[in-house]
Protein backbone atom coordinates (compact mmCIF):
# COMPACT_ATOMS: atom_id res chain seq x y z
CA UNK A 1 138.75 122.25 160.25
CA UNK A 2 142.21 122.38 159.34
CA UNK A 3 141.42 120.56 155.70
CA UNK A 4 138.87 120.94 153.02
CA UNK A 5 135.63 120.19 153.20
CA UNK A 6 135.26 117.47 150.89
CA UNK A 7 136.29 113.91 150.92
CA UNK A 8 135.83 110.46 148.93
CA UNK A 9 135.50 107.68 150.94
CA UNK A 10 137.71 104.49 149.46
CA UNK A 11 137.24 101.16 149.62
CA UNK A 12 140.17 98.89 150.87
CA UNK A 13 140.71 94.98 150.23
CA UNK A 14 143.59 92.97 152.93
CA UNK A 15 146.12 90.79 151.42
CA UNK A 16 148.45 88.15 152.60
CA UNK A 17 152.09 87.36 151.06
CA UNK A 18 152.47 84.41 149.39
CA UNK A 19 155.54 82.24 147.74
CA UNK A 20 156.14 79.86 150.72
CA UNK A 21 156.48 76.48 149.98
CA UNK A 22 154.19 73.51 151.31
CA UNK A 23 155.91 72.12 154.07
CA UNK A 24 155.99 75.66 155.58
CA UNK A 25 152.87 75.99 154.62
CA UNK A 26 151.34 73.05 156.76
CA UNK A 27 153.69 74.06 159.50
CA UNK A 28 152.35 77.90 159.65
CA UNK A 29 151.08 80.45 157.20
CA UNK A 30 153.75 82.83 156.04
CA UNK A 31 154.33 86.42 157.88
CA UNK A 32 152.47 88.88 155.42
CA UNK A 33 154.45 90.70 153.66
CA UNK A 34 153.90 94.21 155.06
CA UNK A 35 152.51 95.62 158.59
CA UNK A 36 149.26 93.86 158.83
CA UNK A 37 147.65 97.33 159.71
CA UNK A 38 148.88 98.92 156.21
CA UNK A 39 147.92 96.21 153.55
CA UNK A 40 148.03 99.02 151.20
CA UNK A 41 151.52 100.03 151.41
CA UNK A 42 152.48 99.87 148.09
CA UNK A 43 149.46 102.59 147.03
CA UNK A 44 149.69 104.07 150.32
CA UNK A 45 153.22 105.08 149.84
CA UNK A 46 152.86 105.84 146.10
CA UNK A 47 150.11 108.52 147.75
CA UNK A 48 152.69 109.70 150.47
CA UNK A 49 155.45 110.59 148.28
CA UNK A 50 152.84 112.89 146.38
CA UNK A 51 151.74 114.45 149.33
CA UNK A 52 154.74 115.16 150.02
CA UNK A 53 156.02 116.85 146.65
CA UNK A 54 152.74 119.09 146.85
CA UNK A 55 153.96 119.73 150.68
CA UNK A 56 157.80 120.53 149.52
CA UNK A 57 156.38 122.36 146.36
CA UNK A 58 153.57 124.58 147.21
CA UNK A 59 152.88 124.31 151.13
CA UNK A 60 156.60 124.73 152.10
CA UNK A 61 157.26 127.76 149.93
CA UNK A 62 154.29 129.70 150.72
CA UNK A 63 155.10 128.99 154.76
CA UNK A 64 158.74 130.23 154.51
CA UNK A 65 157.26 132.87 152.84
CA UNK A 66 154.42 133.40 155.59
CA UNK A 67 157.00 132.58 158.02
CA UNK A 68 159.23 135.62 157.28
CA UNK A 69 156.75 137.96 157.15
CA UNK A 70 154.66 137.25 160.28
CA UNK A 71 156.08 137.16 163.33
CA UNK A 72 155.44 133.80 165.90
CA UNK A 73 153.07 136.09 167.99
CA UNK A 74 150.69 136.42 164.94
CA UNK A 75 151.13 132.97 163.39
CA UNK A 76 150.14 131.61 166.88
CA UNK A 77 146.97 134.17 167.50
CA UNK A 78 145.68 132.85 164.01
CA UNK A 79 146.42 129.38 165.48
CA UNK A 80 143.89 130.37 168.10
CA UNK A 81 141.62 131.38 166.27
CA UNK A 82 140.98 128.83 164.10
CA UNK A 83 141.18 126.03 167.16
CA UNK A 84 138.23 128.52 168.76
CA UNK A 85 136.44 127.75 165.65
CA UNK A 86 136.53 124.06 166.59
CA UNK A 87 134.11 124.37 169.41
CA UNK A 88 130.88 122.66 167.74
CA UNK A 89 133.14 120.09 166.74
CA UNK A 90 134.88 119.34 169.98
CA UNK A 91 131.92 119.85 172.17
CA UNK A 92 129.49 117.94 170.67
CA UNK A 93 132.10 114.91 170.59
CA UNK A 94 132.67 115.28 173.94
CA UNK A 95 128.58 114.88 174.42
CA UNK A 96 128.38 112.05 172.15
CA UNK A 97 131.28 110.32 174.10
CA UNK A 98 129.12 110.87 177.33
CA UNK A 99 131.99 113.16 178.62
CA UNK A 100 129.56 116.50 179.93
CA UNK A 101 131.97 117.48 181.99
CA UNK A 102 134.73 117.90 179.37
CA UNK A 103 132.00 119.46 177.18
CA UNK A 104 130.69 122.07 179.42
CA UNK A 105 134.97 122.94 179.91
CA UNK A 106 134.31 123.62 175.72
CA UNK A 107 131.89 125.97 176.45
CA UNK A 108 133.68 128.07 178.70
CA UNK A 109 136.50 127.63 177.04
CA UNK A 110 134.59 129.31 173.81
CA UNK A 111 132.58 131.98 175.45
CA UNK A 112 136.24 133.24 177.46
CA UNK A 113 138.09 133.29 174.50
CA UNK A 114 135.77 134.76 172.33
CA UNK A 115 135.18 137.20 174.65
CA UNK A 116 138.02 138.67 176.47
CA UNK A 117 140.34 136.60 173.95
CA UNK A 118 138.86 138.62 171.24
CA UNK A 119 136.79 136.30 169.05
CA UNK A 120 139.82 133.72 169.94
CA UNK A 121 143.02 135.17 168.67
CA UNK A 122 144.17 134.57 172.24
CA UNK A 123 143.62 132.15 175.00
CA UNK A 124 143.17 133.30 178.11
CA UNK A 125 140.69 130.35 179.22
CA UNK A 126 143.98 127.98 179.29
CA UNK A 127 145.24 130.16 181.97
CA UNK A 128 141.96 130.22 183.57
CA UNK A 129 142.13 126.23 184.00
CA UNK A 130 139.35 125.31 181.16
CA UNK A 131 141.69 122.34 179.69
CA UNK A 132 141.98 122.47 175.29
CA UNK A 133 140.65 118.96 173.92
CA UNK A 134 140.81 117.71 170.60
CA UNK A 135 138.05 115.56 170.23
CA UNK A 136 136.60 114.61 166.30
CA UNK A 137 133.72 112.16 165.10
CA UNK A 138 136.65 109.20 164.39
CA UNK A 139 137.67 109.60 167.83
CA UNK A 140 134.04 108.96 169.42
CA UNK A 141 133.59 105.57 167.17
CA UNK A 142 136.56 104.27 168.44
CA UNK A 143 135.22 105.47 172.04
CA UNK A 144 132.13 103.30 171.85
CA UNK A 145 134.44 100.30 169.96
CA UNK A 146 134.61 100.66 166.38
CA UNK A 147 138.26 99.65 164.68
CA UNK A 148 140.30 101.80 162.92
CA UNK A 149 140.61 99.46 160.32
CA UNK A 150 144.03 99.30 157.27
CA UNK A 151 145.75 101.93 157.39
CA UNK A 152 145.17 104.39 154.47
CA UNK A 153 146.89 107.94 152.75
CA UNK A 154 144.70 109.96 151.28
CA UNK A 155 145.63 112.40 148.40
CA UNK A 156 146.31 116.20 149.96
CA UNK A 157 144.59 115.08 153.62
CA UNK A 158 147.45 112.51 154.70
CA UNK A 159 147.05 109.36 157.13
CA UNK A 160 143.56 107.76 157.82
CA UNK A 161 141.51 104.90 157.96
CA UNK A 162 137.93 103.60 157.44
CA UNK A 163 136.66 105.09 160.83
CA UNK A 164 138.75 108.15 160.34
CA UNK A 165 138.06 108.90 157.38
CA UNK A 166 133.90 108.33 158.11
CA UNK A 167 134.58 110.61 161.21
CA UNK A 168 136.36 113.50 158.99
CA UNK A 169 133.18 113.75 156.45
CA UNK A 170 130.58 114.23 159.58
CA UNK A 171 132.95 116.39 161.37
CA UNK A 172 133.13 118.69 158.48
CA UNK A 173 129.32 118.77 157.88
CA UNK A 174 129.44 120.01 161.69
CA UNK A 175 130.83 123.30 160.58
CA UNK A 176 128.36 125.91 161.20
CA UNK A 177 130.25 128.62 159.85
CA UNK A 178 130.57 127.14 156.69
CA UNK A 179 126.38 127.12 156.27
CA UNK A 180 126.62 131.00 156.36
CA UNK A 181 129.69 132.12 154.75
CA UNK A 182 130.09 131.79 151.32
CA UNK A 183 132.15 129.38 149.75
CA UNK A 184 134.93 131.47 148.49
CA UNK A 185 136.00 132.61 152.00
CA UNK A 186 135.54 129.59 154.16
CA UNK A 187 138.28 127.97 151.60
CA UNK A 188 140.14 130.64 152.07
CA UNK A 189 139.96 130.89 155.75
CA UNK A 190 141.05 127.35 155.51
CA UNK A 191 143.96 128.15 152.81
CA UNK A 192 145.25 130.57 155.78
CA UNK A 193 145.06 128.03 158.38
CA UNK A 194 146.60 125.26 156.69
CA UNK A 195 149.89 127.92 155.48
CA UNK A 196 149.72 129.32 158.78
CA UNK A 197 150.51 126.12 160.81
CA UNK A 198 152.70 124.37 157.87
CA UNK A 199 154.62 127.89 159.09
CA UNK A 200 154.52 126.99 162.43
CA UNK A 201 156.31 123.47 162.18
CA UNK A 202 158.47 124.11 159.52
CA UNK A 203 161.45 123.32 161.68
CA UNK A 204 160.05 120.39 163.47
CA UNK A 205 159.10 118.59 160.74
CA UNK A 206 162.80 118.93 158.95
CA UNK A 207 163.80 117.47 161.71
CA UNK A 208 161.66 114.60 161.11
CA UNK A 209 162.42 113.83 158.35
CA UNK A 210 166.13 114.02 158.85
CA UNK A 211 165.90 111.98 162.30
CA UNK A 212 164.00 109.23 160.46
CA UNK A 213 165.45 106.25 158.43
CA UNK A 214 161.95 106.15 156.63
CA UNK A 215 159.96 109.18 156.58
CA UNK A 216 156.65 107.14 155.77
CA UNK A 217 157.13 105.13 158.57
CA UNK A 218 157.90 107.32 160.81
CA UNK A 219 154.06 109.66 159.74
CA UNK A 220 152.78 106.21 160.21
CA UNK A 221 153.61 105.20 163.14
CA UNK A 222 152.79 108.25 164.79
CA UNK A 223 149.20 108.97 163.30
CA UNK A 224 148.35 105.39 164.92
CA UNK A 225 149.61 106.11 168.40
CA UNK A 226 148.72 109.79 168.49
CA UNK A 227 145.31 108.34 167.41
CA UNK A 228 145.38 105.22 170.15
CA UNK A 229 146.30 107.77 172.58
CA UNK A 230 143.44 110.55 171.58
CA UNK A 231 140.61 107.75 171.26
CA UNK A 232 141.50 106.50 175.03
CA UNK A 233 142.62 109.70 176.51
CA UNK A 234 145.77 107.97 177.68
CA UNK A 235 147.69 109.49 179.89
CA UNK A 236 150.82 107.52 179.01
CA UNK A 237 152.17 109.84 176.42
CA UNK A 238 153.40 113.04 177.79
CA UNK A 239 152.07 116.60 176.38
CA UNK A 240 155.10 116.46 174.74
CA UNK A 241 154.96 114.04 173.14
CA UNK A 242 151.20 114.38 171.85
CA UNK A 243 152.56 117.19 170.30
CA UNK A 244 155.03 115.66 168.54
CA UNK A 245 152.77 113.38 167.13
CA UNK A 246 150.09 115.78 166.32
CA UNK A 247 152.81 117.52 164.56
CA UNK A 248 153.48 114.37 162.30
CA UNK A 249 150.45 113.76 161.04
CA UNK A 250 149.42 117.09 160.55
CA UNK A 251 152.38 117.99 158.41
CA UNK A 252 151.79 114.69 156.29
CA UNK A 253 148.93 115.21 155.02
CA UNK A 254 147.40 119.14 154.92
């Protein structure tokens, strides 16, 4: 929802460091070079830093200029309203991961907002006690077992893997907007929503990146434990901190 609607799927090979002698050799194999989960970190980071010029370039511009315009109060009503969207998305996950409790909370959740939220520019089921989830297609294989697999960047959508990245093309042909809208506007609508909540972390992410002794790592890192903790619904991780690493990842990659 929050990216466009099209996606390549790539292919990625694991590789080992090499250069230690024979003796060590026959004693153990070497430590790989890089994190075992990102054997692609040389391409991967290569990807990253472009992201990020397009992200400090176009995205950052347009959300200061988004930002000064429109106050918090609308930035977080579109927000809203594009989460509210979500609902085909989120429910049916939550069906697929045999959660019907969590799914029929979606429904509610939709019908309130849309409703007396006003087709979901506000949220008055929250304070109503029907709980937000974020559920997505990547998140229900790795329910029922499936491994992320390497660790990939993607060009313009950020962090992923194999099972991610599978999960983000059927998520976005689960759309159903987007099969009676034309073209032009649902890539717009999704133009909006990707300024509009670049706008709302602009601060959060500087500090980010000035908190962190390697930016990449840092994104990294937290994609993999915000997804670990989203694919278990752990309660370990405070809200808090869910948000913080939803804000990570999000700002990497959109």
């Amino acid at each position: 929802m929050r990216r466009l609607t099209f996606l390549a799927t790539l292919m990625t090979t694991v590789w080992l460091g090499l250069g230690a002698s024979s003796a060590q050799t026959a004693a153990a194999p070497p430590p790989p070079r890089y994190d075992e989960h990102d054997p692609l970190e040389d391409m991967n980071r290569k990807i990253f830093w472009f992201n990020d010029q397009v992200d400090n370039y176009v995205l950052v511009p347009l959300a200061k200029g988004w930002d000064t315009i429109a106050p918090d109060r609308v930035q977080r009503c579109l927000s809203n309203f594009f989460q509210n969207l979500r609902f085909p998305i989120v429910a049916a996950n939550n069906l697929l991961q045999a959660k019907p409790g969590a799914a029929a909370s979606d429904v509610g959740r939709f019908l309130v907002n849309t409703t007396v939220g006003l087709a979901g520019f506000f949220d008055p089921a929250t304070k109503w006690g029907l709980e937000q989830h974020n559920e997505d297609f990547g998140q229900t294989l790795g329910y029922w077992g499936v491994p992320p697999g390497p660790y990939i960047v993607l060009p313009f959508f950020g962090p992923s893997g194999p099972r991610d990245t599978a999960g983000f093309v059927v998520d976005a042909f689960s759309i159903v907007y987007a099969y009676f809208i034309d073209y032009e506007y649902t890539f717009g609508a999704a133009a909006v929503d990707i300024v509009n909540m670049r706008a709302l972390t602009l601060k959060e992410v500087e500090q980010i990146k000035e908190a962190s002794l390697d930016y990449y790592t840092a994104v990294r890192d937290g994609y993999r434990q915000r997804r670990e903790v989203l694919v278990n619904d752990s309660a370990v991780a405070s809200q808090e901190q869910q948000e913080d690493l939803y804000q990570i990842e999000e700002d990497s990659g959109e």
